[in-house]
N, C-alpha and C. Protein backbone atom coordinates (compact mmCIF):
# COMPACT_ATOMS: atom_id res chain seq x y z
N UNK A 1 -29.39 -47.08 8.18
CA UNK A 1 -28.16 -46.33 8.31
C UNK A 1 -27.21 -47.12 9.20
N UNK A 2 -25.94 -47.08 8.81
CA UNK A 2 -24.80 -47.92 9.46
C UNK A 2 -24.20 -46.81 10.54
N UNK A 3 -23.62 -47.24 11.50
CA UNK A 3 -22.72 -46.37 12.12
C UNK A 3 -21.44 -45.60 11.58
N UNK A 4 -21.23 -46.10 10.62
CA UNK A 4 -20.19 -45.23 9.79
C UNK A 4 -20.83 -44.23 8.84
N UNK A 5 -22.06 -44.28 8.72
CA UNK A 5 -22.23 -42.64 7.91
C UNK A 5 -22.57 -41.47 8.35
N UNK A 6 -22.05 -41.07 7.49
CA UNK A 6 -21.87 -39.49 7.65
C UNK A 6 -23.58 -38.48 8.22
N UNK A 7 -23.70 -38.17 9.06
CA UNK A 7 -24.90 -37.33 9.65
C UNK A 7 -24.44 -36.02 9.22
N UNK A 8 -25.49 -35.86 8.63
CA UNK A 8 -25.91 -34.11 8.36
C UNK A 8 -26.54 -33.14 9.06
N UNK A 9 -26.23 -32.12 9.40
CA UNK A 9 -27.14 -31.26 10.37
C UNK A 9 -27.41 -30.33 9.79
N UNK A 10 -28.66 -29.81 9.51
CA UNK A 10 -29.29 -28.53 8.90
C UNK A 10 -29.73 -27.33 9.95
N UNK A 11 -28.96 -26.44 10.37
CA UNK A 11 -30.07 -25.28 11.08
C UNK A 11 -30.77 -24.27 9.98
N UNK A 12 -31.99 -24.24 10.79
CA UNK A 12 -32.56 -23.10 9.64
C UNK A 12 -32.86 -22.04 10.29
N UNK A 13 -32.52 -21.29 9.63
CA UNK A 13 -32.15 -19.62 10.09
C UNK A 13 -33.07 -18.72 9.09
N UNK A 14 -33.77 -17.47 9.41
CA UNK A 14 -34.37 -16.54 8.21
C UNK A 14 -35.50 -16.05 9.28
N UNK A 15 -36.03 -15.30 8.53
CA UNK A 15 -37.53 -14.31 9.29
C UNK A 15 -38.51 -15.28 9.42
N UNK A 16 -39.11 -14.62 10.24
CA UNK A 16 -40.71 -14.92 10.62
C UNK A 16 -41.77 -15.63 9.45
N UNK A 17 -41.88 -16.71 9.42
CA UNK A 17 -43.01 -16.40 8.46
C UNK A 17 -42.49 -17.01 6.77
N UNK A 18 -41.31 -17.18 6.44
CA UNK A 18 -40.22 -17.30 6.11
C UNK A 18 -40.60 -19.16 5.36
N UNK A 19 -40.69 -19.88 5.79
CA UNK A 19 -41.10 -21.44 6.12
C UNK A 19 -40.15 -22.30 5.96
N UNK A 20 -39.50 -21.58 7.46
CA UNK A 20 -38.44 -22.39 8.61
C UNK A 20 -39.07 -23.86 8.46
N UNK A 21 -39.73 -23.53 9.44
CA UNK A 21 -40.58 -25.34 10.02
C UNK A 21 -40.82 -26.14 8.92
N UNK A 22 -41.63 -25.44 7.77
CA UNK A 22 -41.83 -26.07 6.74
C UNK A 22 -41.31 -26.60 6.15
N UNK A 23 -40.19 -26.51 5.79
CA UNK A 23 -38.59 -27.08 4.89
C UNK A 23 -38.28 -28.03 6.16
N UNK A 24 -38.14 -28.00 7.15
CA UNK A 24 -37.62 -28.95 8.04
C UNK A 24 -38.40 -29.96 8.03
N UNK A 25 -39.65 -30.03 7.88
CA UNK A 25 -40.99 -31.25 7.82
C UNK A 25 -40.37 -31.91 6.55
N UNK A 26 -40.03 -30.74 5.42
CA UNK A 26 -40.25 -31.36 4.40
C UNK A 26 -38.71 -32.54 4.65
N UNK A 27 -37.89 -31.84 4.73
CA UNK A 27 -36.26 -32.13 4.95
C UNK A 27 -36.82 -33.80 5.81
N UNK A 28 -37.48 -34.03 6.56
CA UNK A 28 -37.55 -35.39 7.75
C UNK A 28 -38.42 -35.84 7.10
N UNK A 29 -39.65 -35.32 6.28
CA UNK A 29 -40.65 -36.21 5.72
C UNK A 29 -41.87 -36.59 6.50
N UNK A 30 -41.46 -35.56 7.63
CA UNK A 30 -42.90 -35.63 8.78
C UNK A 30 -42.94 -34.63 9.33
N UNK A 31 -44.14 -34.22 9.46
CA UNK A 31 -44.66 -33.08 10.53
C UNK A 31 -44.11 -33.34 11.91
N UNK A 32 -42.68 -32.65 12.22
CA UNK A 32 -42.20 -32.52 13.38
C UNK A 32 -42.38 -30.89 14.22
N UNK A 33 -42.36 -29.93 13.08
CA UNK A 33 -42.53 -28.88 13.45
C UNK A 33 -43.52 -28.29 13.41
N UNK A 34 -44.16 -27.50 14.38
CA UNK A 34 -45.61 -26.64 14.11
C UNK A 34 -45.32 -25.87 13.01
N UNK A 35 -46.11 -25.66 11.98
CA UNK A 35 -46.35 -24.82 11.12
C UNK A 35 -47.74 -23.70 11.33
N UNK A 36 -47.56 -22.69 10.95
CA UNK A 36 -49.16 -21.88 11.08
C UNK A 36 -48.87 -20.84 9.73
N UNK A 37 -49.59 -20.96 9.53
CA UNK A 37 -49.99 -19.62 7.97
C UNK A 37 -50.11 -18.22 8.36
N UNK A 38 -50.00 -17.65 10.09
CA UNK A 38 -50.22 -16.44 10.72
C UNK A 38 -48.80 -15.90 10.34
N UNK A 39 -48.92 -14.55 10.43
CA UNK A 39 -47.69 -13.94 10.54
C UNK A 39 -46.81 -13.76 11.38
N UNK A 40 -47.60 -14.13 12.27
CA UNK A 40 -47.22 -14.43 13.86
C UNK A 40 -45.44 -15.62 14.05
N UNK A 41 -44.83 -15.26 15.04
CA UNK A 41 -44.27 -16.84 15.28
C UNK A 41 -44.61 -17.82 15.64
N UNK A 42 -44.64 -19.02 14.68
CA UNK A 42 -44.88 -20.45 15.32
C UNK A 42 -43.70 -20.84 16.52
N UNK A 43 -42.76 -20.73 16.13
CA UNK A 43 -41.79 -21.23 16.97
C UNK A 43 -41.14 -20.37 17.59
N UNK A 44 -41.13 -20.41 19.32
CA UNK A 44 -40.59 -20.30 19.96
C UNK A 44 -39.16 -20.27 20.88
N UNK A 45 -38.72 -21.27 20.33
CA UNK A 45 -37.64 -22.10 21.27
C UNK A 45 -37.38 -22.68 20.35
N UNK A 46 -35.77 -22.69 19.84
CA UNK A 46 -34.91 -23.57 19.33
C UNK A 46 -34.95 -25.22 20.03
N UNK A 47 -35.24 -26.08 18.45
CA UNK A 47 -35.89 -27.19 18.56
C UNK A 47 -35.30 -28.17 17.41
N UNK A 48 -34.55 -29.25 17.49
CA UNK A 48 -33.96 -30.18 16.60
C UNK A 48 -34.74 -31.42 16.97
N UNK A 49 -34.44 -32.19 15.65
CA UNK A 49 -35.04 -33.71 15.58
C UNK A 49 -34.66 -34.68 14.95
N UNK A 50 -33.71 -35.15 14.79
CA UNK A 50 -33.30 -36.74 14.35
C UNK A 50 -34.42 -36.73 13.36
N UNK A 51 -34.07 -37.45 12.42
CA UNK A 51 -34.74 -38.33 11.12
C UNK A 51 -34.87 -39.40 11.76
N UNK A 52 -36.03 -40.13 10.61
CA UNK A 52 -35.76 -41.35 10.66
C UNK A 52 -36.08 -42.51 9.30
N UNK A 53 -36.35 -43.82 9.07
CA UNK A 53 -36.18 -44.30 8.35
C UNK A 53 -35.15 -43.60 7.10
N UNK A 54 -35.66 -43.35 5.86
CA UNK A 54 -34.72 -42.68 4.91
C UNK A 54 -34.09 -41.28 5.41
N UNK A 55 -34.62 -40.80 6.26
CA UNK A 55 -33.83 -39.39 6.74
C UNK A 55 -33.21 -39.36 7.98
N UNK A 56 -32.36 -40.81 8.60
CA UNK A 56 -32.49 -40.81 9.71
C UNK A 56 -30.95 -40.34 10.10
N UNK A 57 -30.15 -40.29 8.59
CA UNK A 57 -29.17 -39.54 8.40
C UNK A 57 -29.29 -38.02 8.78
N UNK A 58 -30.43 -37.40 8.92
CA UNK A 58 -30.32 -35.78 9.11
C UNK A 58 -31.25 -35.55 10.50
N UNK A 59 -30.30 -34.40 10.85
CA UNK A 59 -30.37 -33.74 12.20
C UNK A 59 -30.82 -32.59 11.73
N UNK A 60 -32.53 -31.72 12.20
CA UNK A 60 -32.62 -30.15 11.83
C UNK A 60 -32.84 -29.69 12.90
N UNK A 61 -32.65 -28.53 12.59
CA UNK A 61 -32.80 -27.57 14.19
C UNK A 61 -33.30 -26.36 13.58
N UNK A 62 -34.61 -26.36 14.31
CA UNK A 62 -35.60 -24.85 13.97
C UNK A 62 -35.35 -24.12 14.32
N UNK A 63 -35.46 -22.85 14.04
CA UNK A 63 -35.06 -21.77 15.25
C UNK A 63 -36.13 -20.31 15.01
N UNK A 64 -36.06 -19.57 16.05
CA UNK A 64 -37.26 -18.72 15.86
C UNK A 64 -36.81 -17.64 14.90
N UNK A 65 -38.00 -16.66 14.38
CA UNK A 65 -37.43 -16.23 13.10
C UNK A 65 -36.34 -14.72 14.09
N UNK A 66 -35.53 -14.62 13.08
CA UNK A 66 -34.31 -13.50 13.34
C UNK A 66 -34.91 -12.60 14.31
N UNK A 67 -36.32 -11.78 13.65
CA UNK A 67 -36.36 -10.70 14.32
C UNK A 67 -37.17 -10.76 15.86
N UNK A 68 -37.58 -11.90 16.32
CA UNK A 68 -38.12 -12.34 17.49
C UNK A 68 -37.18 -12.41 18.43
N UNK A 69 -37.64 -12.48 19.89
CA UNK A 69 -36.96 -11.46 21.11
C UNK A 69 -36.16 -12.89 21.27
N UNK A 70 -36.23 -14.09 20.68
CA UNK A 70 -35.62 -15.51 21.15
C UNK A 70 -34.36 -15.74 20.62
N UNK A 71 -33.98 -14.39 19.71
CA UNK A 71 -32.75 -14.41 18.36
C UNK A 71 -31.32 -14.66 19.41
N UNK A 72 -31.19 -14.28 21.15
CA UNK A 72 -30.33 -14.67 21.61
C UNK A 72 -29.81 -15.94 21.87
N UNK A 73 -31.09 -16.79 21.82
CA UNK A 73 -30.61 -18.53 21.92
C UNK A 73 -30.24 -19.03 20.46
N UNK A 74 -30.14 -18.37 19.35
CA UNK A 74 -29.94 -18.45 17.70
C UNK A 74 -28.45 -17.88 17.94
N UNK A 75 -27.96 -17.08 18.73
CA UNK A 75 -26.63 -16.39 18.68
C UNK A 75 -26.03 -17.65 19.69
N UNK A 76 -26.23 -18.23 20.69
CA UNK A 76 -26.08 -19.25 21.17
C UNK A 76 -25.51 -20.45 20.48
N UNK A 77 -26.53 -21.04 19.75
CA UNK A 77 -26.66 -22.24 18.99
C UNK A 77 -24.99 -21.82 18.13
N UNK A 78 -24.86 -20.61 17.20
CA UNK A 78 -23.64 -20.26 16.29
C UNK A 78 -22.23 -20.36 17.31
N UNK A 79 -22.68 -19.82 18.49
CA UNK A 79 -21.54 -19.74 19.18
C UNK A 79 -20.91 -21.24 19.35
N UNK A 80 -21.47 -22.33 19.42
CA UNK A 80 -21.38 -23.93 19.74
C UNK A 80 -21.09 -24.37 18.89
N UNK A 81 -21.46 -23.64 17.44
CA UNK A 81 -21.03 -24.81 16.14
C UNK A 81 -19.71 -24.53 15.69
């Protein structure tokens, strides 16, 4: 990637359980995000990661699912973009 292209940023937003993290692994092409098969939340805390080699164009940012008590740092993140 040159310094003149264009960077993409993906947040992913949706419920619990949902497969936030999962699309973002897939989106970078590596296990950056915990994934778990529980119904439970994996993620905690709003969390982004640079690509790299072929994806080094994209920026994702996880975020915990909607209905988890963390949905105020998700109202955060919107307020900034």
């Amino acid at each position: 990637m040159n310094n003149n292209s264009e960077k993409i940023c993906f947040v992913l937003f949706g419920e619990t359980g949902h497969g936030k993290s999962t699309l973002g692994n897939f989106l970078l092409g590596n296990n950056v995000f915990n994934v778990s098969a529980d119904v439970k939340s994996e993620t905690k805390v709003t969390f982004g990661r640079q690509g790299t080699g072929d994806s080094s164009d994209l920026f994702v940012i996880d975020t915990p699912g909607l209905q988890d008590r963390a949905y105020d740092s998700i109202n955060s993140i919107c307020k900034r973009a």
